[in-house]
PDB file of N, CA and C in Angstrom:
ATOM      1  N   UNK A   1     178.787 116.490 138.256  1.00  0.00           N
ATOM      2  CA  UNK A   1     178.749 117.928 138.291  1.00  0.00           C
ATOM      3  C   UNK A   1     177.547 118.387 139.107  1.00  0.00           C
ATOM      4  N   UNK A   2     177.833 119.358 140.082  1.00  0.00           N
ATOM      5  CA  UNK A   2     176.427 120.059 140.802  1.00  0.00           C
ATOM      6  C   UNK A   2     175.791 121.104 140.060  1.00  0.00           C
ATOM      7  N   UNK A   3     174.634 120.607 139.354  1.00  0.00           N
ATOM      8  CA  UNK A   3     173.775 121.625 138.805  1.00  0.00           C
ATOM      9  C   UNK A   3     173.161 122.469 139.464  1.00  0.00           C
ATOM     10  N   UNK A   4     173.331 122.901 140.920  1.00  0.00           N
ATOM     11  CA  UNK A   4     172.734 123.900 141.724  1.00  0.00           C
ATOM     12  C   UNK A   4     173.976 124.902 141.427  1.00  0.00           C
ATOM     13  N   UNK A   5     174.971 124.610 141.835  1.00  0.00           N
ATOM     14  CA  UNK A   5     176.590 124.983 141.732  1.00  0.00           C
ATOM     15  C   UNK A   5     176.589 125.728 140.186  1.00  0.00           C
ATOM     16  N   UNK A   6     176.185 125.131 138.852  1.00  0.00           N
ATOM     17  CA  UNK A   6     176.063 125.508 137.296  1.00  0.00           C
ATOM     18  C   UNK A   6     175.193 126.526 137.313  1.00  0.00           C
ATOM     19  N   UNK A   7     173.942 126.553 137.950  1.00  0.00           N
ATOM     20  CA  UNK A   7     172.806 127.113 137.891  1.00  0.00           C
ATOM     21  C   UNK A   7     173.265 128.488 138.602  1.00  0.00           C
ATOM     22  N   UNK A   8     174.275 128.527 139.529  1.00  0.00           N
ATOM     23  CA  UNK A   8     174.307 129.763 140.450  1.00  0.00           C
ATOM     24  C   UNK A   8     175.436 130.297 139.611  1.00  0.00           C
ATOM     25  N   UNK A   9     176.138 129.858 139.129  1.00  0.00           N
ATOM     26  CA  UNK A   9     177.421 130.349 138.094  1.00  0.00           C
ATOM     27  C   UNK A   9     176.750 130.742 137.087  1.00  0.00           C
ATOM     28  N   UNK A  10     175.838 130.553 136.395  1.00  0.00           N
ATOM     29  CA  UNK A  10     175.220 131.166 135.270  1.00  0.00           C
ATOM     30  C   UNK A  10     174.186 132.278 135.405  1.00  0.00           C
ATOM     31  N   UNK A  11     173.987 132.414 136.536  1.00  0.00           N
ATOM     32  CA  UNK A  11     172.969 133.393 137.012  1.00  0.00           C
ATOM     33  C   UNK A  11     174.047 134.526 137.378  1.00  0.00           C
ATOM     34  N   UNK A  12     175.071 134.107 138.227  1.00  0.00           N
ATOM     35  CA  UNK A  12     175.856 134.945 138.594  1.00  0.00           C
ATOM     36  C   UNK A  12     176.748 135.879 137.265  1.00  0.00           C
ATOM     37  N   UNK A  13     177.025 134.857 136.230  1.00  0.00           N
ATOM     38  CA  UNK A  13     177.611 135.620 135.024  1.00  0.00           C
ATOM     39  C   UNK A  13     176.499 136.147 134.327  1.00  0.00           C
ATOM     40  N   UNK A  14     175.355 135.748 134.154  1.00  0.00           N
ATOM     41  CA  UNK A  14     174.659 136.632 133.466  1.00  0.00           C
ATOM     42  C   UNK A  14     174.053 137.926 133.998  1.00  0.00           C
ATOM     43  N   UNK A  15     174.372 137.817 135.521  1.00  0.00           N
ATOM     44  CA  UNK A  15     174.330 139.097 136.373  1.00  0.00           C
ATOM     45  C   UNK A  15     175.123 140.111 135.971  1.00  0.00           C
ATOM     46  N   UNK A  16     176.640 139.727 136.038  1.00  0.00           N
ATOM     47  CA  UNK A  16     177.683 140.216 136.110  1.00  0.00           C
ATOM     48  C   UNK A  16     177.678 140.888 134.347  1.00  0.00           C
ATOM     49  N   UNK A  17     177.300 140.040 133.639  1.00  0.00           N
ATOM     50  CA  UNK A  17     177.385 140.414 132.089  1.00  0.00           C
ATOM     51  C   UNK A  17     176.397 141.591 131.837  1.00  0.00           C
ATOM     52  N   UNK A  18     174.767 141.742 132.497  1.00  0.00           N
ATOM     53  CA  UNK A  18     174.259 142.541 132.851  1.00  0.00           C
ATOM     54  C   UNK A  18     174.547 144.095 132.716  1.00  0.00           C
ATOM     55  N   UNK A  19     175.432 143.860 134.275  1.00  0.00           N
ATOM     56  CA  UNK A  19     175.178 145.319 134.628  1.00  0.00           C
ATOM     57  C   UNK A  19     176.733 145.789 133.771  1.00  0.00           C
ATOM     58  N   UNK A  20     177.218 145.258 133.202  1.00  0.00           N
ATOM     59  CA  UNK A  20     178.707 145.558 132.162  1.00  0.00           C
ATOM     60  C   UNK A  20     177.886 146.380 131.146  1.00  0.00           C
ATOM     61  N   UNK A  21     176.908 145.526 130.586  1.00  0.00           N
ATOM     62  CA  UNK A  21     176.158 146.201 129.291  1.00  0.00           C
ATOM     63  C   UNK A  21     175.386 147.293 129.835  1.00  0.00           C
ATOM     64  N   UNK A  22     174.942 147.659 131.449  1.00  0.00           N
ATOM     65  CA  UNK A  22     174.232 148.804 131.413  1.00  0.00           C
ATOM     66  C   UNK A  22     174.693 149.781 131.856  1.00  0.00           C
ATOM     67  N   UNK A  23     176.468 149.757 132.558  1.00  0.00           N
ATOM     68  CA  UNK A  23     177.609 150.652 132.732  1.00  0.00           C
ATOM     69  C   UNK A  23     177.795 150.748 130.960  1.00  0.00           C
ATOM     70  N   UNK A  24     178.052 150.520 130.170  1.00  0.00           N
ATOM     71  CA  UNK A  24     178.229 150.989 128.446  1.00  0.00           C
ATOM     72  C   UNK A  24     177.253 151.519 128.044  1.00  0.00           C
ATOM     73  N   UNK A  25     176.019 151.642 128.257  1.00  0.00           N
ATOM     74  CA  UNK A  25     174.918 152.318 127.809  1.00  0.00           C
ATOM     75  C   UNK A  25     174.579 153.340 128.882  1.00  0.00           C
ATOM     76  N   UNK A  26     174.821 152.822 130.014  1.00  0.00           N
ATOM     77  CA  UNK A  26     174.937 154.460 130.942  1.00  0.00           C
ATOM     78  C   UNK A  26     175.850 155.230 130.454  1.00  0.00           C
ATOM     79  N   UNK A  27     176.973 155.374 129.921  1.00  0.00           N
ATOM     80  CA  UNK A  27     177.959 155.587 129.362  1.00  0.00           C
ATOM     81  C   UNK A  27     177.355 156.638 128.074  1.00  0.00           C
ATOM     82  N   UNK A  28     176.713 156.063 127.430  1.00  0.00           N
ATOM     83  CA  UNK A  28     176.177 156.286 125.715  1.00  0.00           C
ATOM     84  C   UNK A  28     175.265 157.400 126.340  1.00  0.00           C
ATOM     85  N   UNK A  29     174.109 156.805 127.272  1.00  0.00           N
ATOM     86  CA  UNK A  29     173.245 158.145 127.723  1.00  0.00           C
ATOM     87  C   UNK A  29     171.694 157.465 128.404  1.00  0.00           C
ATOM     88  N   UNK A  30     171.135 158.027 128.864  1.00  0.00           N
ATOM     89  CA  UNK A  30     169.789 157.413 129.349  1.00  0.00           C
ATOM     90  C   UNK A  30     168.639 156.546 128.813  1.00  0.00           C
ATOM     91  N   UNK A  31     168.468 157.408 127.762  1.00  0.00           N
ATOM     92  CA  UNK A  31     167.770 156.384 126.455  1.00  0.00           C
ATOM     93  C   UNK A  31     168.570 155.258 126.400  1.00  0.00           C
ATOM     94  N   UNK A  32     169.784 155.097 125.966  1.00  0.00           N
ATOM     95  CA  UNK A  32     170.065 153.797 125.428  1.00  0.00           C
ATOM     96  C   UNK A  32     170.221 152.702 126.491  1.00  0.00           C
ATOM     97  N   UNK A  33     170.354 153.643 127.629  1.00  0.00           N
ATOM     98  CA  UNK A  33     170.337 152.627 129.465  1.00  0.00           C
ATOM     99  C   UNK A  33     169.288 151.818 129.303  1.00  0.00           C
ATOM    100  N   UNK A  34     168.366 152.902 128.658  1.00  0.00           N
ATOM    101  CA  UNK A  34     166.562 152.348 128.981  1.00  0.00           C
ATOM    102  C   UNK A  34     166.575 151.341 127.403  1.00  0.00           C
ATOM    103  N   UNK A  35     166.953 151.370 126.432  1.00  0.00           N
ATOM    104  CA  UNK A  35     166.743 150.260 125.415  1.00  0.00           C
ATOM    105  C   UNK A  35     167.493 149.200 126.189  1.00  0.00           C
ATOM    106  N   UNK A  36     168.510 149.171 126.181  1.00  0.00           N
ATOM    107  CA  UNK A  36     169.302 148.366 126.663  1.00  0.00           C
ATOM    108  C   UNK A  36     168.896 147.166 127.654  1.00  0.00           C
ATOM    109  N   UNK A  37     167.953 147.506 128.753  1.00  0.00           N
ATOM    110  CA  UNK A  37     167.244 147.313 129.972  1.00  0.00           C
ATOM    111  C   UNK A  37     166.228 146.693 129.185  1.00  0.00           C
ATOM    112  N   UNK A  38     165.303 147.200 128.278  1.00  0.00           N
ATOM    113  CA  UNK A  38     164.097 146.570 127.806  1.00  0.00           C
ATOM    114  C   UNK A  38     164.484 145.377 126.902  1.00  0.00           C
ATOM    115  N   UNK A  39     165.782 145.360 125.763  1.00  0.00           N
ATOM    116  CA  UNK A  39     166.101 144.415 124.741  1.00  0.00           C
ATOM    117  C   UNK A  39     166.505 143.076 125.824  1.00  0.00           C
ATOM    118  N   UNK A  40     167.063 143.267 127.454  1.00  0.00           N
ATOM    119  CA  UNK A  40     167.449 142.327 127.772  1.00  0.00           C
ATOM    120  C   UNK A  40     166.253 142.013 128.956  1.00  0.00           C
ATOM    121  N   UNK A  41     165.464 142.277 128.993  1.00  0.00           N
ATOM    122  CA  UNK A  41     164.027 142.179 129.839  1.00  0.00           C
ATOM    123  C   UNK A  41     163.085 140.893 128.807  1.00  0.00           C
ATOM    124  N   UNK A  42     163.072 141.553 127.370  1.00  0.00           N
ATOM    125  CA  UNK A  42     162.405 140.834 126.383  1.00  0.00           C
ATOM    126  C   UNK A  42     163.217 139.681 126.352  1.00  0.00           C
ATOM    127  N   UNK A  43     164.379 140.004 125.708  1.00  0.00           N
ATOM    128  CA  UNK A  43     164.858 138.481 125.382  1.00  0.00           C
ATOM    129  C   UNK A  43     166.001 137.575 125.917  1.00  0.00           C
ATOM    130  N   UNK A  44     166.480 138.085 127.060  1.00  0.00           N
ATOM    131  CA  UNK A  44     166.923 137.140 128.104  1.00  0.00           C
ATOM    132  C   UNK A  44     168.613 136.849 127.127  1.00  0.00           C
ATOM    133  N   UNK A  45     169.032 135.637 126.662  1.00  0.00           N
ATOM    134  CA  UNK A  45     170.099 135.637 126.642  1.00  0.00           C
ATOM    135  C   UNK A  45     170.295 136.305 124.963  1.00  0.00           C
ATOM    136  N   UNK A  46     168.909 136.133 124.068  1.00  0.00           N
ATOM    137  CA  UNK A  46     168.952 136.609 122.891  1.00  0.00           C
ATOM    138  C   UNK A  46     169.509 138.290 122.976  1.00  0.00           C
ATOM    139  N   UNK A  47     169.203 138.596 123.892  1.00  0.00           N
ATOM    140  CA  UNK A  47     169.172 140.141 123.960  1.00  0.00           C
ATOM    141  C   UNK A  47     170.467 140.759 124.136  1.00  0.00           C
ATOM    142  N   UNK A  48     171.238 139.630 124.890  1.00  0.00           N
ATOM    143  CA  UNK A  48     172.544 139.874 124.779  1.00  0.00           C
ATOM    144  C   UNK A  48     173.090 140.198 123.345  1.00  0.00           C
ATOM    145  N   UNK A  49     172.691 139.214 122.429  1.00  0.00           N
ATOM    146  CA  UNK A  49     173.330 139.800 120.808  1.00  0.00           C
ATOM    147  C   UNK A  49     172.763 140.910 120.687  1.00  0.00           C
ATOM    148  N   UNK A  50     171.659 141.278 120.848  1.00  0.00           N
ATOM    149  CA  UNK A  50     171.220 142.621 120.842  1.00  0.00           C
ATOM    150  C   UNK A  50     171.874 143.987 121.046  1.00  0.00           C
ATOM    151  N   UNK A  51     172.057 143.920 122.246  1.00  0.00           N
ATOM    152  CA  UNK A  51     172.378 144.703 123.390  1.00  0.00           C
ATOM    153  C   UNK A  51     174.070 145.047 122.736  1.00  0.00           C
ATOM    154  N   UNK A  52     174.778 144.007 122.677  1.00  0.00           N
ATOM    155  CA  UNK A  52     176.084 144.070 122.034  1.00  0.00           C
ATOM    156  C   UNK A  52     175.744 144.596 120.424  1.00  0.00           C
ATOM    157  N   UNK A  53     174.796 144.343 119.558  1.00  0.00           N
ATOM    158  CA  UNK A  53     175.453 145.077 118.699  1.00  0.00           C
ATOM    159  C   UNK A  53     174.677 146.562 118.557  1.00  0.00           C
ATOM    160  N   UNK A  54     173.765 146.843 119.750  1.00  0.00           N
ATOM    161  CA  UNK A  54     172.906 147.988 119.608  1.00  0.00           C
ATOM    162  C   UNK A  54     174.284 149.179 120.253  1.00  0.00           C
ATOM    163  N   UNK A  55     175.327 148.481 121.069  1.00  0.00           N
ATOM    164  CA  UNK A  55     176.151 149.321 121.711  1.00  0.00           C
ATOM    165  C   UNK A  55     177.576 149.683 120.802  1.00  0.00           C
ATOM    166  N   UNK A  56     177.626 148.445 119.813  1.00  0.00           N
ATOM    167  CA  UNK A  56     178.770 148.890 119.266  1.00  0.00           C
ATOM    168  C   UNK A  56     178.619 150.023 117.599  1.00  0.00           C
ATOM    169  N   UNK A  57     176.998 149.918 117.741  1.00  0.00           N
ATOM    170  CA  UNK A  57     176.902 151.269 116.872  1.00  0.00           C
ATOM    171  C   UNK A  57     177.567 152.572 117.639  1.00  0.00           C
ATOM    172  N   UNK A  58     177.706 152.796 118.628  1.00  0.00           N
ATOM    173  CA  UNK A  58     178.494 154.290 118.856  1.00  0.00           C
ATOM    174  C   UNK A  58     179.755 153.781 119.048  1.00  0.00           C
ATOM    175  N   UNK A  59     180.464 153.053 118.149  1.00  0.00           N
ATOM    176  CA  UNK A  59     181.985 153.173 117.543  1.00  0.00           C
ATOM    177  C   UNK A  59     181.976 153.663 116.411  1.00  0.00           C
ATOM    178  N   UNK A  60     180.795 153.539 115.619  1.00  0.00           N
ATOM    179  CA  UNK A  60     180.636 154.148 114.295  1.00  0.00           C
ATOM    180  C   UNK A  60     179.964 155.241 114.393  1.00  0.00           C
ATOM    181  N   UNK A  61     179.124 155.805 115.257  1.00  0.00           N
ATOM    182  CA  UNK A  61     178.137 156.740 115.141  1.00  0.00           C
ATOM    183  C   UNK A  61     178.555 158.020 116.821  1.00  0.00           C
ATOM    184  N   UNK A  62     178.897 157.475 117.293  1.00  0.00           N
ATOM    185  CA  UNK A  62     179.220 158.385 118.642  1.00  0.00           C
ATOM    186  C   UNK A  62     178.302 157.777 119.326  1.00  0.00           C
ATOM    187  N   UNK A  63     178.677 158.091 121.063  1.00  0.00           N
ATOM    188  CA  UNK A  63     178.109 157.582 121.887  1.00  0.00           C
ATOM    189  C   UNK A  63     176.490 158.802 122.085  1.00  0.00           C
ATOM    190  N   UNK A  64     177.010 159.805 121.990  1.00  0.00           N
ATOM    191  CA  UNK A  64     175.920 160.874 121.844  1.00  0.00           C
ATOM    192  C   UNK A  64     174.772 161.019 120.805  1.00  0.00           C
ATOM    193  N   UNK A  65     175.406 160.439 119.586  1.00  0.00           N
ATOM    194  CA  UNK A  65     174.457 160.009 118.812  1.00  0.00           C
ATOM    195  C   UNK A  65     173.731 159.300 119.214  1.00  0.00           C
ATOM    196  N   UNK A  66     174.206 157.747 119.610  1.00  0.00           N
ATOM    197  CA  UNK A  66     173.397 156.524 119.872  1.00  0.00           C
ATOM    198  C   UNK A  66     172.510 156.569 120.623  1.00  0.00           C
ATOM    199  N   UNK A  67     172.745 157.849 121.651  1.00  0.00           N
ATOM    200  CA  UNK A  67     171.660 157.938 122.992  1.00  0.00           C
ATOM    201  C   UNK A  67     170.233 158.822 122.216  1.00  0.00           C
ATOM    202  N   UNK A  68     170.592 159.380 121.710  1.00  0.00           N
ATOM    203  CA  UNK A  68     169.805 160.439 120.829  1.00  0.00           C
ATOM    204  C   UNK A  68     169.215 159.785 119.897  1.00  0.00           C
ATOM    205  N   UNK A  69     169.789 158.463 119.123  1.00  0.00           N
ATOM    206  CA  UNK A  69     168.485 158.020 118.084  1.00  0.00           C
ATOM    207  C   UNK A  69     168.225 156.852 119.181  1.00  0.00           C
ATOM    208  N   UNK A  70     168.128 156.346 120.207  1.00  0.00           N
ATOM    209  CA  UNK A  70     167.531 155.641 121.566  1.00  0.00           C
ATOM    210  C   UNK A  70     166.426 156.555 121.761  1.00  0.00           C
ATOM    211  N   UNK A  71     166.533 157.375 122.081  1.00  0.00           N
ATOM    212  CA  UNK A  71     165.777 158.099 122.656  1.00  0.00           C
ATOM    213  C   UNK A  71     164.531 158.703 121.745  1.00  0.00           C
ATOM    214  N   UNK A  72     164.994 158.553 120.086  1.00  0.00           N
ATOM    215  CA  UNK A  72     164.227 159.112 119.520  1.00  0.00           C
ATOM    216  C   UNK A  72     163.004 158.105 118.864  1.00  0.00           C
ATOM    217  N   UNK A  73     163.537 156.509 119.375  1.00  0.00           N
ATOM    218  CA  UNK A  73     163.263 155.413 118.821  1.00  0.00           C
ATOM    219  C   UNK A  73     162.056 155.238 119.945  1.00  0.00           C
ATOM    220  N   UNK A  74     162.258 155.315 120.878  1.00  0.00           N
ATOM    221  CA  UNK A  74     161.796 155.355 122.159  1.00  0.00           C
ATOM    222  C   UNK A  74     160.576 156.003 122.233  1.00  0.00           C
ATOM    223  N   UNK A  75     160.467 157.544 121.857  1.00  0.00           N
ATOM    224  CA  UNK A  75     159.797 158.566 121.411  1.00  0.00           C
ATOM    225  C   UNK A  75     158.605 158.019 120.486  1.00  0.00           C
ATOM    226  N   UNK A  76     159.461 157.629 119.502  1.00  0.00           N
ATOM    227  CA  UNK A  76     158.045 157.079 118.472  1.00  0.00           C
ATOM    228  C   UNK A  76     157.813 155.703 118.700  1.00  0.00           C
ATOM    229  N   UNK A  77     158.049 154.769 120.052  1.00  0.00           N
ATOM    230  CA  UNK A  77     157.541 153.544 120.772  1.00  0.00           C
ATOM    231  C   UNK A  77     158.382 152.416 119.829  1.00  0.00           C
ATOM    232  N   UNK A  78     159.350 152.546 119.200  1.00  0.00           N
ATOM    233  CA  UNK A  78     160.152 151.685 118.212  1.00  0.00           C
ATOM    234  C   UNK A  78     161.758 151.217 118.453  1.00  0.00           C
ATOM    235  N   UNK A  79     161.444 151.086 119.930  1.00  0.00           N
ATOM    236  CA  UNK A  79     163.470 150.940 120.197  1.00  0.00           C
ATOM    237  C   UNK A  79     163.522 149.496 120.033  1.00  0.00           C
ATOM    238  N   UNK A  80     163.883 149.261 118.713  1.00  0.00           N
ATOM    239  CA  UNK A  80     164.760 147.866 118.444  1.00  0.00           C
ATOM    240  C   UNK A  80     165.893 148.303 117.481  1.00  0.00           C
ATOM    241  N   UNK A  81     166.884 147.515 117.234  1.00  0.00           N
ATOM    242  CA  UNK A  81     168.468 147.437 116.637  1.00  0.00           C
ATOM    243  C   UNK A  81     168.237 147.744 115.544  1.00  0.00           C
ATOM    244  N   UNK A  82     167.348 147.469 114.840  1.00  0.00           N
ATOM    245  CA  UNK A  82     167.427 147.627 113.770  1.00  0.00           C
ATOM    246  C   UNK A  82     166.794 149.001 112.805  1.00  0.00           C
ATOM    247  N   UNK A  83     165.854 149.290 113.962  1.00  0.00           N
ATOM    248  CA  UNK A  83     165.169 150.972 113.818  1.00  0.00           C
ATOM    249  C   UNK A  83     166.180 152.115 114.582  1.00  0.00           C
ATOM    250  N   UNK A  84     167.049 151.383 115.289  1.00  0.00           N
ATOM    251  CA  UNK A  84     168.260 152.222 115.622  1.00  0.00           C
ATOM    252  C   UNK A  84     169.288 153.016 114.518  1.00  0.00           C
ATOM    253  N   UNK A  85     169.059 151.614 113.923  1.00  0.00           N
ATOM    254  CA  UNK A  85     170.675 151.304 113.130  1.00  0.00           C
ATOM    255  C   UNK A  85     170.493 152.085 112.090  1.00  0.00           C
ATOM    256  N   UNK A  86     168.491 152.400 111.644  1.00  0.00           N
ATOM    257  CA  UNK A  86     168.402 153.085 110.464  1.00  0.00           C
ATOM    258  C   UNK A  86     168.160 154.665 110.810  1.00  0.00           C
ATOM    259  N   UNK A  87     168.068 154.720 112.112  1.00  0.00           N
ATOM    260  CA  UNK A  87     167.643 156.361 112.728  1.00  0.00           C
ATOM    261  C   UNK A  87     169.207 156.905 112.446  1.00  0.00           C
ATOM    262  N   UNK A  88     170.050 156.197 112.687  1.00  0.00           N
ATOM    263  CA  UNK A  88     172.031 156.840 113.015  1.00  0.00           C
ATOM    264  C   UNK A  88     172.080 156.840 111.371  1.00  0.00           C
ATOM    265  N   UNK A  89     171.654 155.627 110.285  1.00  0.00           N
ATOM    266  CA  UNK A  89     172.283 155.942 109.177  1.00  0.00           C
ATOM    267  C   UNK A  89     171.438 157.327 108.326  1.00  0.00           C
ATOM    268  N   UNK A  90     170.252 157.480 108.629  1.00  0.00           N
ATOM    269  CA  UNK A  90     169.374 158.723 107.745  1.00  0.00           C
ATOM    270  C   UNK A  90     169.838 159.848 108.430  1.00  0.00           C
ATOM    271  N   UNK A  91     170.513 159.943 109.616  1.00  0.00           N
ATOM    272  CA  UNK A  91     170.790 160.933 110.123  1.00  0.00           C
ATOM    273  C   UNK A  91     169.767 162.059 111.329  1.00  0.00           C
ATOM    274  N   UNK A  92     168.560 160.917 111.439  1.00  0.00           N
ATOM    275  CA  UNK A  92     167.482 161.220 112.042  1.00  0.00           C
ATOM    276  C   UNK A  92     167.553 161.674 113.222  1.00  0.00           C
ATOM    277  N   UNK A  93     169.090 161.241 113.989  1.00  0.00           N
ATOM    278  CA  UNK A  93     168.699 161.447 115.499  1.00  0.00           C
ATOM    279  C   UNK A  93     169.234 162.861 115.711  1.00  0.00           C
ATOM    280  N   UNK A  94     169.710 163.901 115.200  1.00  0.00           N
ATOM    281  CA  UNK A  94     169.826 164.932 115.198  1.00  0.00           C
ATOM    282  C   UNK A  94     168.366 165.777 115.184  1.00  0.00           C
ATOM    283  N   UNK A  95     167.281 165.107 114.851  1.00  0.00           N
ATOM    284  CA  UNK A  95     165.789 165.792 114.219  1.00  0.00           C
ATOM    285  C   UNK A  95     165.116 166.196 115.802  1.00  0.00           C
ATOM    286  N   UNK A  96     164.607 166.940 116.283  1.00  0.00           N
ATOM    287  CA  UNK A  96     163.575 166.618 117.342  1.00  0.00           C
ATOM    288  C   UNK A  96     162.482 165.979 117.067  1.00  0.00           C
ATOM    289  N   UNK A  97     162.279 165.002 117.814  1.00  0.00           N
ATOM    290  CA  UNK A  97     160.857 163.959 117.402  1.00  0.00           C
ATOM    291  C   UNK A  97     159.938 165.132 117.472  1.00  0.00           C
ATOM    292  N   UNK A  98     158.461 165.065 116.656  1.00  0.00           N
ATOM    293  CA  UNK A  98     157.537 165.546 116.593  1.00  0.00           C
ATOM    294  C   UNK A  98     156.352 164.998 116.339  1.00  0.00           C
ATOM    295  N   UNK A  99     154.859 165.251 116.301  1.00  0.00           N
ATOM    296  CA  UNK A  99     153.980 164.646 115.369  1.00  0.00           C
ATOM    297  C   UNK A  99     154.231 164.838 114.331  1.00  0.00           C
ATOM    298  N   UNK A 100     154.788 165.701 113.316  1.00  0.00           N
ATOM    299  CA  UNK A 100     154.627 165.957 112.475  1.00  0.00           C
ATOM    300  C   UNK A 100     155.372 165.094 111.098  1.00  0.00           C
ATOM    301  N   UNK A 101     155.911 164.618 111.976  1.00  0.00           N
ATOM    302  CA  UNK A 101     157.232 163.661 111.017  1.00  0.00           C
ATOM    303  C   UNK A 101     157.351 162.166 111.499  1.00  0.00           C
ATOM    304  N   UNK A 102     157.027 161.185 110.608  1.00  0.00           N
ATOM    305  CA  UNK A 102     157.606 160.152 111.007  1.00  0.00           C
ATOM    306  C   UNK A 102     158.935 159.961 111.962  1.00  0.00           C
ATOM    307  N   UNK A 103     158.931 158.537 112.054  1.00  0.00           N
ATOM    308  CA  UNK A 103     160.612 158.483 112.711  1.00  0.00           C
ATOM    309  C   UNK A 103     161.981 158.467 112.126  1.00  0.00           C
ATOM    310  N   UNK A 104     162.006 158.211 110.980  1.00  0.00           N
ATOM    311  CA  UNK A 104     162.901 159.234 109.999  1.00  0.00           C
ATOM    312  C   UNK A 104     163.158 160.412 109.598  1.00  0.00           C
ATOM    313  N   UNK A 105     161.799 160.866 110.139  1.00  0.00           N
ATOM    314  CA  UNK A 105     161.732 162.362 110.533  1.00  0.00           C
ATOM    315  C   UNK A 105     161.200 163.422 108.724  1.00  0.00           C
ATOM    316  N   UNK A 106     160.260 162.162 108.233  1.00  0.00           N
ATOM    317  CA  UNK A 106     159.452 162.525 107.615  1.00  0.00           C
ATOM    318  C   UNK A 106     158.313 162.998 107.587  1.00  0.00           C
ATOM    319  N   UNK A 107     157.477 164.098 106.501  1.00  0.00           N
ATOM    320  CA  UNK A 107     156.330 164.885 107.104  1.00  0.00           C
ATOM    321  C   UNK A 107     155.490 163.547 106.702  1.00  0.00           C
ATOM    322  N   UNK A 108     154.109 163.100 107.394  1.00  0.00           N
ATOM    323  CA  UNK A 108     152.995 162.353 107.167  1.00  0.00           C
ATOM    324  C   UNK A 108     152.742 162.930 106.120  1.00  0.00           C
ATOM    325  N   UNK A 109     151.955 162.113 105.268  1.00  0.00           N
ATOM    326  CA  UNK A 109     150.972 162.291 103.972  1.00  0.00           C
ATOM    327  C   UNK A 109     149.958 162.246 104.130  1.00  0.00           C
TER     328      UNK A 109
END
C-alpha cells in the first residue's frame, strides 16, 4: 500500500469532512461557524465528535437557537458542547449576555 497515496486520501477527506461541518454551522449562524472552526482547530479528529454533536443540537433546539447560545457561550469565553447543551436547555440563549448575569444568565452574588 502507498502511504503517501493514504496520507493524501485522509487529508483530502478530512478536508472535505471539514468544510461539510462548516456549510451546517454556516447554516445555524456565525457564532456556531466560529465554535465549530475553534472545536476542530483544538482537537483535530476528536473535534469531529464534537462538532457533530454540537450541530445536531439544532434538531432539538432550532438552528437559530444554536447560533444564539454559540454566540452567547462565546460572549462569556465558554464555547464548548457541553456549556452549549446547558445554555439551549435553561433557556439562556434567548437572554442578552451582560455583566450582570452569569452565563445562565444569572445575577452575580
Amino acid at each position: 500500500m502507498n502511504t503517501s497515496k493514504t496520507a493524501l486520501t485522509l487529508q483530502s477527506n478530512e478536508q472535505a469532512l471539514k468544510i461539510c461541518l462548516s456549510h451546517q454551522a454556516f447554516r445555524c449562524g456565525g457564532s456556531a461557524l466560529s465554535v465549530v472552526e475553534a472545536l476542530w482547530a483544538s482537537h483535530l479528529l476528536e473535534g469531529l465528535e464534537h462538532c457533530q454533536r454540537l450541530l445536531r443540537l439544532a434538531d432539538s433546539y432550532s438552528r437559530p437557537r444554536l447560533d444564539a447560545a454559540c454566540h452567547r457561550a462565546l460572549w462569556y469565553g465558554q464555547a464548548n458542547y457541553r456549556t452549549i447543551r446547558r445554555i439551549l436547555q435553561r433557556g439562556a440563549d434567548r437572554l442578552t449576555p451582560n455583566l450582570d448575569t452569569d452565563i445562565l444568565g444569572h445575577p452575580w452574588r
